[in-house]
Protein backbone atom coordinates (compact mmCIF):
# COMPACT_ATOMS: atom_id res chain seq x y z
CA UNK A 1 22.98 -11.73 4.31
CA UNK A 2 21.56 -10.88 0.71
CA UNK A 3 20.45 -7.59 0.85
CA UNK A 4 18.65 -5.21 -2.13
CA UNK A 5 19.10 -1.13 -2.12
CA UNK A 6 16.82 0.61 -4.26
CA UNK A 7 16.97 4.19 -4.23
CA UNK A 8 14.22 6.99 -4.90
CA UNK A 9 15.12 9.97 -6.11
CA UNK A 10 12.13 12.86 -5.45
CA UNK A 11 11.91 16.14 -5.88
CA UNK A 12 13.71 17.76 -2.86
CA UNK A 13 14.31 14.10 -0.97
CA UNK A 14 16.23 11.03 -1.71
CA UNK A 15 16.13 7.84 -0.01
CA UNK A 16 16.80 3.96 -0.04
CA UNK A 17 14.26 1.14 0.29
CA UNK A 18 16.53 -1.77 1.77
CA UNK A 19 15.65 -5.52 1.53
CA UNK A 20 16.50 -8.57 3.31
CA UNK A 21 16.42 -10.83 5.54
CA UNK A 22 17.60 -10.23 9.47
CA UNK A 23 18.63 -6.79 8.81
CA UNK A 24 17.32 -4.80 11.87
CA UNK A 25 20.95 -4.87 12.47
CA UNK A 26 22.09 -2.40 10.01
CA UNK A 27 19.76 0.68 11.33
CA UNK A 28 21.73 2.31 14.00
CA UNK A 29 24.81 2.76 11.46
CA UNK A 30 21.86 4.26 9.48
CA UNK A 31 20.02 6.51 11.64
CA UNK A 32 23.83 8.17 12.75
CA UNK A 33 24.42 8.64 8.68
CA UNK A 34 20.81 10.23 7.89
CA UNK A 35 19.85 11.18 11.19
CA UNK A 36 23.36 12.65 13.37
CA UNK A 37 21.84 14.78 15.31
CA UNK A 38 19.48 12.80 16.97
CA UNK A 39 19.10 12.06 20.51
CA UNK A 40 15.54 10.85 21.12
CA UNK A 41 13.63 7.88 19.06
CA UNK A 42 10.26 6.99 19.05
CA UNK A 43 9.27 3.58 17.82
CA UNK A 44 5.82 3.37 17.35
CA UNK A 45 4.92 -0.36 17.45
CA UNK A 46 1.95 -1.91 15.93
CA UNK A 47 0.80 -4.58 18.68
CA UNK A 48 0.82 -7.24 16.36
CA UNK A 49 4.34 -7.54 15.89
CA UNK A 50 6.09 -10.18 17.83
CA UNK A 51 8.36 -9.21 21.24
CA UNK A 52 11.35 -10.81 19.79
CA UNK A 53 11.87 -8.07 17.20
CA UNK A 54 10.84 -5.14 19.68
CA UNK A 55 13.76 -6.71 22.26
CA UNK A 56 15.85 -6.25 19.03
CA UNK A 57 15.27 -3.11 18.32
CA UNK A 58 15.74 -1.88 22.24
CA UNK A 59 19.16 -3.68 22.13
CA UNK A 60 20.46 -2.07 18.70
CA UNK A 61 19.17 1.16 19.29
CA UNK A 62 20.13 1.64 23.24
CA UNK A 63 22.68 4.40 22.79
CA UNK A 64 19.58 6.68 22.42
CA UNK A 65 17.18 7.96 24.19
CA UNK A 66 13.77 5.71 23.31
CA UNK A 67 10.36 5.88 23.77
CA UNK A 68 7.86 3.06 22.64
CA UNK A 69 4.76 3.58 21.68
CA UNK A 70 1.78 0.92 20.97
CA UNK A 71 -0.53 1.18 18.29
CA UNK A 72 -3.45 -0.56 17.69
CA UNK A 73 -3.73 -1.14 13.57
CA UNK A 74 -7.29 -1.09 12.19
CA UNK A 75 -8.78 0.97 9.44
CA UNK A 76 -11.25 2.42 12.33
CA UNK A 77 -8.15 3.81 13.83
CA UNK A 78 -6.72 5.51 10.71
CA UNK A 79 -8.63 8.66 11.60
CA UNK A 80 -7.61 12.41 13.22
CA UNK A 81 -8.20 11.84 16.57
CA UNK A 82 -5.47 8.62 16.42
CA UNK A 83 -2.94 11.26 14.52
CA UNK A 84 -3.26 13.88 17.50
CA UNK A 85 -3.04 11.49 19.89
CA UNK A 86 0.40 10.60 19.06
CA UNK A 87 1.27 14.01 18.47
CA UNK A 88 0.25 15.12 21.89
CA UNK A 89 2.68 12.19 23.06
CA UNK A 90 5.51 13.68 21.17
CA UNK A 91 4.81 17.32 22.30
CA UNK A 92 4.80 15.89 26.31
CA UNK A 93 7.22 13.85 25.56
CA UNK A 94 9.35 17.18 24.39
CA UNK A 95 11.00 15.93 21.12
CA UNK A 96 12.21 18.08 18.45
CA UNK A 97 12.68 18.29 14.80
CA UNK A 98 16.09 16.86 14.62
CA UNK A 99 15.09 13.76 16.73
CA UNK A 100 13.41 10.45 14.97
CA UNK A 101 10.02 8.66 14.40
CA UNK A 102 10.27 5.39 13.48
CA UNK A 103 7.15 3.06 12.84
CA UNK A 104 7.16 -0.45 13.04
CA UNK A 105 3.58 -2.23 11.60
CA UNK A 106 2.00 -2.57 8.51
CA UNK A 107 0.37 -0.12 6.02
CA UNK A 108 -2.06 1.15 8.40
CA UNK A 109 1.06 2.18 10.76
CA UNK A 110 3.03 3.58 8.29
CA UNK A 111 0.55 5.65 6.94
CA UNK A 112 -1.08 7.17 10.29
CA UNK A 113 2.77 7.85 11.98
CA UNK A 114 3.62 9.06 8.64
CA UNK A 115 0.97 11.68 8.68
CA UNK A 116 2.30 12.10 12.37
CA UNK A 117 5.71 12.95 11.42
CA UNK A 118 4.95 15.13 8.55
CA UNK A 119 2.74 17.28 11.00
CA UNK A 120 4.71 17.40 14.10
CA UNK A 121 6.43 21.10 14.25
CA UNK A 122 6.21 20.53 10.11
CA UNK A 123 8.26 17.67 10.03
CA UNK A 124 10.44 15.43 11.92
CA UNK A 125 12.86 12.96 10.92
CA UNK A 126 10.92 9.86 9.82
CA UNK A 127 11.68 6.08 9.09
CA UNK A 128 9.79 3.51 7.77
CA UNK A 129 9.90 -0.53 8.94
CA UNK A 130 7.36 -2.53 7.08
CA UNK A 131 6.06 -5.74 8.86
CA UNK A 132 3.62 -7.20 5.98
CA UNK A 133 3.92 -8.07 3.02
CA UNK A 134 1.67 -5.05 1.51
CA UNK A 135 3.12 -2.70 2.99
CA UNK A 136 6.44 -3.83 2.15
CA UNK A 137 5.57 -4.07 -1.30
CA UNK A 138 3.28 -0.81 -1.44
CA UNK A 139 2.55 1.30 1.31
CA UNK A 140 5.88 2.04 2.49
CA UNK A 141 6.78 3.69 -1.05
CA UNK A 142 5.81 6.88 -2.20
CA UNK A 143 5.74 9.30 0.55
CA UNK A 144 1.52 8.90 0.93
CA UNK A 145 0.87 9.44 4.35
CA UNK A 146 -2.90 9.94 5.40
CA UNK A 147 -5.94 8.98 7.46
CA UNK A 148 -9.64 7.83 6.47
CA UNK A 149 -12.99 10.27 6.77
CA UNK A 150 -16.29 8.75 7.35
CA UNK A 151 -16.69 10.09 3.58
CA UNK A 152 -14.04 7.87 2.16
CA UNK A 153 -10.23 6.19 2.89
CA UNK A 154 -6.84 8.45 2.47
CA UNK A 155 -9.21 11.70 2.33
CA UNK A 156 -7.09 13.47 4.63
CA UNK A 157 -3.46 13.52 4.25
CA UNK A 158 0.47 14.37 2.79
CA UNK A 159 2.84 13.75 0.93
CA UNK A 160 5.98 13.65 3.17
CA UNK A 161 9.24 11.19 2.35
CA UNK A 162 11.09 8.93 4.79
CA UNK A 163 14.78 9.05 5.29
CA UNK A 164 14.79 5.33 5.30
CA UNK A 165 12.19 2.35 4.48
CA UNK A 166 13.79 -0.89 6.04
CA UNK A 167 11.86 -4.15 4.70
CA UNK A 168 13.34 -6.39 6.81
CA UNK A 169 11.43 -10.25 5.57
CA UNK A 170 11.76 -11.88 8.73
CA UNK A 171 9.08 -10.29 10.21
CA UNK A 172 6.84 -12.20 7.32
CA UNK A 173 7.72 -15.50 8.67
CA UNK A 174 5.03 -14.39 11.32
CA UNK A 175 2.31 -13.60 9.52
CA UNK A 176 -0.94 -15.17 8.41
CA UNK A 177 -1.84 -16.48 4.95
CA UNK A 178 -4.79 -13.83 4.49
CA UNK A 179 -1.67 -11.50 4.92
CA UNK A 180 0.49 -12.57 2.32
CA UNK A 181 -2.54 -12.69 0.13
CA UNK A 182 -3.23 -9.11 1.00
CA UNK A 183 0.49 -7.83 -0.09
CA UNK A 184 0.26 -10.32 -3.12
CA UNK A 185 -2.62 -8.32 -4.54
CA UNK A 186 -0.42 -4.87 -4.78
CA UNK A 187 2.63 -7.11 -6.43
CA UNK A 188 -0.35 -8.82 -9.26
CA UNK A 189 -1.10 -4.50 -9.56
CA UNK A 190 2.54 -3.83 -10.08
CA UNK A 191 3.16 -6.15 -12.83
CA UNK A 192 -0.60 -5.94 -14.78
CA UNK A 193 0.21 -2.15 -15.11
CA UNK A 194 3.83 -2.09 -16.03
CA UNK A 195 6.25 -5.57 -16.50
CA UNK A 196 4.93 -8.52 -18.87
CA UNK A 197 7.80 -10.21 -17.73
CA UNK A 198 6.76 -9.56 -14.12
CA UNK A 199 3.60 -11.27 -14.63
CA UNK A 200 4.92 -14.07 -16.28
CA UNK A 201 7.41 -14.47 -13.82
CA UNK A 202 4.20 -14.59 -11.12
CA UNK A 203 2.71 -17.46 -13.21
CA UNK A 204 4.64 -19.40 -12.00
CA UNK A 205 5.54 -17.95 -8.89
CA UNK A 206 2.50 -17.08 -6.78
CA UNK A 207 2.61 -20.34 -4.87
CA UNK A 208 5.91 -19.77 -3.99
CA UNK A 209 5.22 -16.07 -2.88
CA UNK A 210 1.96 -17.12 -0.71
CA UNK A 211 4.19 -20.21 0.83
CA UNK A 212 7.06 -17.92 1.60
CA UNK A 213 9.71 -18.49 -0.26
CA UNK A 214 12.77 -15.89 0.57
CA UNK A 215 14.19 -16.10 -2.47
CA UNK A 216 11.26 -15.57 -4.57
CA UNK A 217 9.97 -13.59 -1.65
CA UNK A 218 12.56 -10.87 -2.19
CA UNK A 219 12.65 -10.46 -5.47
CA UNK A 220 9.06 -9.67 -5.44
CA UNK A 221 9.29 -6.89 -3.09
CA UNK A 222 12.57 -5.52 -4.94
CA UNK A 223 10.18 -5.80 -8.42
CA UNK A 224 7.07 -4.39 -6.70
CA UNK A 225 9.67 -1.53 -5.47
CA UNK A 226 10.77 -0.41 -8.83
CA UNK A 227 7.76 -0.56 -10.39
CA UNK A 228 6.22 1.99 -7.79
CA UNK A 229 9.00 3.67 -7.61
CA UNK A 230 8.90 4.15 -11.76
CA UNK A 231 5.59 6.12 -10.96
CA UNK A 232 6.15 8.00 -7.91
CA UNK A 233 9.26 9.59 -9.31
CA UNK A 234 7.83 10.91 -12.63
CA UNK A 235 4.61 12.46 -10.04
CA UNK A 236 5.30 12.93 -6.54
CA UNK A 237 2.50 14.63 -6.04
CA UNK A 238 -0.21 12.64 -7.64
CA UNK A 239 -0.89 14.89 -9.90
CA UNK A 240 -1.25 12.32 -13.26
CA UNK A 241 0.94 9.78 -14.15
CA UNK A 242 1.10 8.40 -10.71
CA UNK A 243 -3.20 7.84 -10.38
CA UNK A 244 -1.67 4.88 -13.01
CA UNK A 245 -1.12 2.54 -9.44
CA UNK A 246 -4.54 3.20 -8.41
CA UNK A 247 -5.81 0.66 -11.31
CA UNK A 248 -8.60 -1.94 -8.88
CA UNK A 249 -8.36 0.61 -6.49
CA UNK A 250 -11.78 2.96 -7.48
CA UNK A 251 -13.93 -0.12 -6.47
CA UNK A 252 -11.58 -1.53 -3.86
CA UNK A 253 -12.14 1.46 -2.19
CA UNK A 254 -15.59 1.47 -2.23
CA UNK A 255 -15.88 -2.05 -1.10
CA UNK A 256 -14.00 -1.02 2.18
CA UNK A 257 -16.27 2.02 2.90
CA UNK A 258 -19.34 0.03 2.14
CA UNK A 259 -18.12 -2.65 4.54
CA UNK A 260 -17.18 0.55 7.44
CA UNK A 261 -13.27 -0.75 6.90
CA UNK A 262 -14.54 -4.09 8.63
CA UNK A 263 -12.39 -7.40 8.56
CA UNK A 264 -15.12 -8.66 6.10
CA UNK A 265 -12.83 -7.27 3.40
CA UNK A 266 -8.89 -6.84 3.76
CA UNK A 267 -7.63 -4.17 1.52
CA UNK A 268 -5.61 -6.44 -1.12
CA UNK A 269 -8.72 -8.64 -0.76
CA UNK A 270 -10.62 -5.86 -2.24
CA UNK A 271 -7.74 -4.58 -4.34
CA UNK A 272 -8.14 -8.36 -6.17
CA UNK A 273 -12.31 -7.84 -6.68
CA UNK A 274 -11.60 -4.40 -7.82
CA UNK A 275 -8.72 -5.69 -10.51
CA UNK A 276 -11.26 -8.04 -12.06
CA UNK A 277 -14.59 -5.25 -12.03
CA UNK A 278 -12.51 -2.75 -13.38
CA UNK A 279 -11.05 -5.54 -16.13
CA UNK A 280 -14.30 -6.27 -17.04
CA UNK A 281 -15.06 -2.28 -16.92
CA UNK A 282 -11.78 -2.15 -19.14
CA UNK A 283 -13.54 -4.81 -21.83
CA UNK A 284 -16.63 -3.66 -21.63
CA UNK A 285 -15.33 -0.36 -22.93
CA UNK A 286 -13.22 -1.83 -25.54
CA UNK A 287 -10.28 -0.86 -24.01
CA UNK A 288 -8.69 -4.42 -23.55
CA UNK A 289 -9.48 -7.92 -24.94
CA UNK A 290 -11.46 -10.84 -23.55
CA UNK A 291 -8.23 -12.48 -24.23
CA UNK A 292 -6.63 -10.15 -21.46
CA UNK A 293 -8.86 -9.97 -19.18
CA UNK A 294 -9.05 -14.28 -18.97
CA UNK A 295 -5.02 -14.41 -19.03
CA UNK A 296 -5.52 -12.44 -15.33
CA UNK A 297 -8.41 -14.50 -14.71
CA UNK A 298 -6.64 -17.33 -14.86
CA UNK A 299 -3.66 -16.53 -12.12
CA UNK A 300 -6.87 -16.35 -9.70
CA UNK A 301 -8.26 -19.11 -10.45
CA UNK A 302 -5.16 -21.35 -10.00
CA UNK A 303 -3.91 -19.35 -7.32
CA UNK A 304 -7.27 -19.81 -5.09
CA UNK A 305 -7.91 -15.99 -4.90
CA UNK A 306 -11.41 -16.03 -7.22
CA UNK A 307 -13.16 -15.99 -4.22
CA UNK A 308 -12.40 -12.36 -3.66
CA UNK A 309 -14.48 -10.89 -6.62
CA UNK A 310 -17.09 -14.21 -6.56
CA UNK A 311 -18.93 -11.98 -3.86
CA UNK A 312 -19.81 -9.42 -6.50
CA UNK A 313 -21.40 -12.12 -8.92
CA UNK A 314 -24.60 -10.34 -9.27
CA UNK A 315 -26.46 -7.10 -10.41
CA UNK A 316 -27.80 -5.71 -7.31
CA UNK A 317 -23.89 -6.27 -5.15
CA UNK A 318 -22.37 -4.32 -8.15
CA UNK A 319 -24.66 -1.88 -8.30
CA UNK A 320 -24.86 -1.44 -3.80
CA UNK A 321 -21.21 -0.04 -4.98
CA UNK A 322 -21.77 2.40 -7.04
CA UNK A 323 -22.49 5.15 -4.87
CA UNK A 324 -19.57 4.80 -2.76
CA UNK A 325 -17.18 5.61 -5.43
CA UNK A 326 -18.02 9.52 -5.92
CA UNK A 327 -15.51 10.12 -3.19
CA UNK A 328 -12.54 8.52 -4.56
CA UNK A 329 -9.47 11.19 -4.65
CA UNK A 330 -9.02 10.44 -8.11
CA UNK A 331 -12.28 12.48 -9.04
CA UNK A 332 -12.51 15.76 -10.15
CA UNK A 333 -15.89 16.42 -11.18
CA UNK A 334 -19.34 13.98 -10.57
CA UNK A 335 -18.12 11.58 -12.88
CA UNK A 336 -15.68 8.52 -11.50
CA UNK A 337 -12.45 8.50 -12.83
CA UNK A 338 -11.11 5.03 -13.78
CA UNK A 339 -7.84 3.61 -14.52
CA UNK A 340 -8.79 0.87 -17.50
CA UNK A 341 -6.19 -1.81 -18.49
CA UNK A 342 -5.20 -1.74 -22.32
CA UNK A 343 -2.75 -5.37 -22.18
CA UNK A 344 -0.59 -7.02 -19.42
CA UNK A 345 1.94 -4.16 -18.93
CA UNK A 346 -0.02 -1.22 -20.10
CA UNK A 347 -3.38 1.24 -18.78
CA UNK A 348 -5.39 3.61 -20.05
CA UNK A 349 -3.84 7.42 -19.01
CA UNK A 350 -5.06 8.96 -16.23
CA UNK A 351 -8.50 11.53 -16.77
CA UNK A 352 -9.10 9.47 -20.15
CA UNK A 353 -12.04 7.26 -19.00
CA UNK A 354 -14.41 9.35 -16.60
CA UNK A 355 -17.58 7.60 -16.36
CA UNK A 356 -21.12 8.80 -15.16
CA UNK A 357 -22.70 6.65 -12.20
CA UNK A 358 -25.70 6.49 -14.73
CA UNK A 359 -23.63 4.73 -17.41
CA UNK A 360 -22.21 2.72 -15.02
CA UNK A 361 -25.39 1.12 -13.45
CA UNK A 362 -26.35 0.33 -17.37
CA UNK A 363 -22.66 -1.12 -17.55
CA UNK A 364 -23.73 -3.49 -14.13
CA UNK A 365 -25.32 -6.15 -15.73
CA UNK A 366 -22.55 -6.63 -18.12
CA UNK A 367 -20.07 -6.82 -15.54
CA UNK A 368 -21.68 -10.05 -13.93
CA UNK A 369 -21.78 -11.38 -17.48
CA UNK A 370 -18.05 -11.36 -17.65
């Protein structure tokens, strides 16, 4: 059993991401190291994920006192009134802070039971189990817990850290291609904004990720890992350096609010459109070269995956954008704040490009061009 630690190291909280394949196995010699006085676990199960892993996890973990919990993942669901439900169930349900949460879904999961956990009697003991690829790869890291407004996605939220993230790949042999796309679009981020290497390496690789591959499978996730992890630990807080892994994500964003979080648009679906607006944002402004921008260009196009930002191929979809992306967390004042690329491995610094919604509906009609 190959298995990758990484290890974060926060301000006030330290904690290992562990990779690999069949390792469910390992958590109850886990949970009695981080976790020893804890009598009473709640697993919080996204529906989605198969039975087989939930009869698992009731066989491993039966020396404690469990409680399972279904949850329904949608971005409709990410919302306040989901949050107190669960914490209602925890307060009936009489647990205390020295007892466990442990989510078991994708990104969605992770962050709404997140938020959970960091509220309930401020704070209970929290782990993480990733079931996609995205959230394996992204939303698992970082301590970013939160839930959506009707005025925007992640409005409302914390920062609070796991004691574990488990990113166990077996649960990937289950899901769909659309999926594994999704969690491919965060890995692209990881290496555009930090590793050359990386994204040479995904050349020639992306096949293999979207087909599966273990091998190649894993090392992804471990690279995707440390790159986030390269942020998140210079600015827990999201304070500057960190906004860096937020590059695609301005328009991304608003392409999910536009669409009311429908399954029109997954998230990494919109996370690849908003790569390629804000590269052609990023040449536009001179901040990268045409040379750049076509190098990314071209993983889409061989990899299938142009048809994400093909549905923004015109003036009038670019500019039915624009007004959605005043909310994004990342502003401070009227004007959007963008993360521009500079090369394959490198961005523009956060607060350096804040752009006016009325220079960017004169920038609209270059953006098709590109």
């Amino acid at each position: 059993m190959k298995i990758h630690e990484i290890k974060f190291k926060g301000s006030g909280q330290n904690y290992s991401i562990i990779i690999g394949k069949n390792i469910l196995s390992i958590l109850p010699k886990k949970i009695k190291h981080l976790c020893s006085k804890t009598k009473k676990i709640g697993l919080i199960i996204d529906k989605n994920v198969p039975n087989k892993f939930i009869k698992i996890l009731k066989k491993k973990l039966n020396n404690y006192d469990l409680f399972f919990y279904s949850f329904t993942a949608n971005e409709k669901v990410k919302s306040l009134k989901t949050a107190n439900y669960y914490l209602e169930k925890l307060i009936k349900d009489n647990f205390n802070r020295s007892d466990l949460i442990i989510a078991v879904g994708g990104g969605i999961t992770g962050d709404v039971i997140g938020f959970v956990a960091s509220t309930f009697k401020r704070g209970i003991n929290f782990i993480n189990v990733p079931t996609t690829l995205l959230a394996q790869v992204d939303a698992s890291i970082g301590g970013k817990t939160g839930v959506n407004s009707k005025y925007g996605k992640n409005l409302i939220g914390s920062f609070f850290q796991p004691r574990l993230v488990l990113s166990d790949t077996s649960f990937l042999d289950t899901i769909s291609k659309r999926e594994m796309i999704c969690g491919y679009a965060e890995i692209l981020k990881h290496s555009i904004i930090k590793d050359k290497k990386f994204f040479n390496w995904l050349k020639k690789n992306t096949k293999n990720i979207l087909l599966k591959d273990n091998r190649k499978l894993r090392y992804a996730i471990k690279k995707s890992c440390q790159i986030k992890i390269f942020f998140v630990s210079k600015d827990v807080n999201e304070k500057n350096l960190r906004m860096i892994l937020n590059f695609g994500h301005t328009f991304a964003h608003a392409i999910e609010v536009k669409n009311n979080f429908s399954n029109k648009f997954t998230h990494g679906e919109a996370v690849l459109a908003g790569m390629i607006l804000e590269g052609k944002l990023s040449v536009i402004r001179r901040k990268c070269t045409q040379k750049t921008f076509d190098e990314i260009k071209k993983i889409y196009s061989n990899n299938n995956l142009d048809f994400t930002f093909k549905k923004f191929d015109n003036r009038k979809k670019i500019d039915a954008l624009l007004p959605y992306l005043q909310n994004d967390k990342k502003n401070e004042d009227q004007k959007i704040n963008f993360i521009l690329l500079s090369k394959i491995s490198k961005t523009t610094l956060p607060n350096s490009n804040k752009i006016s919604l009325k220079k960017l509906k004169s920038y609209s009609k270059f953006i098709v061009q590109y």
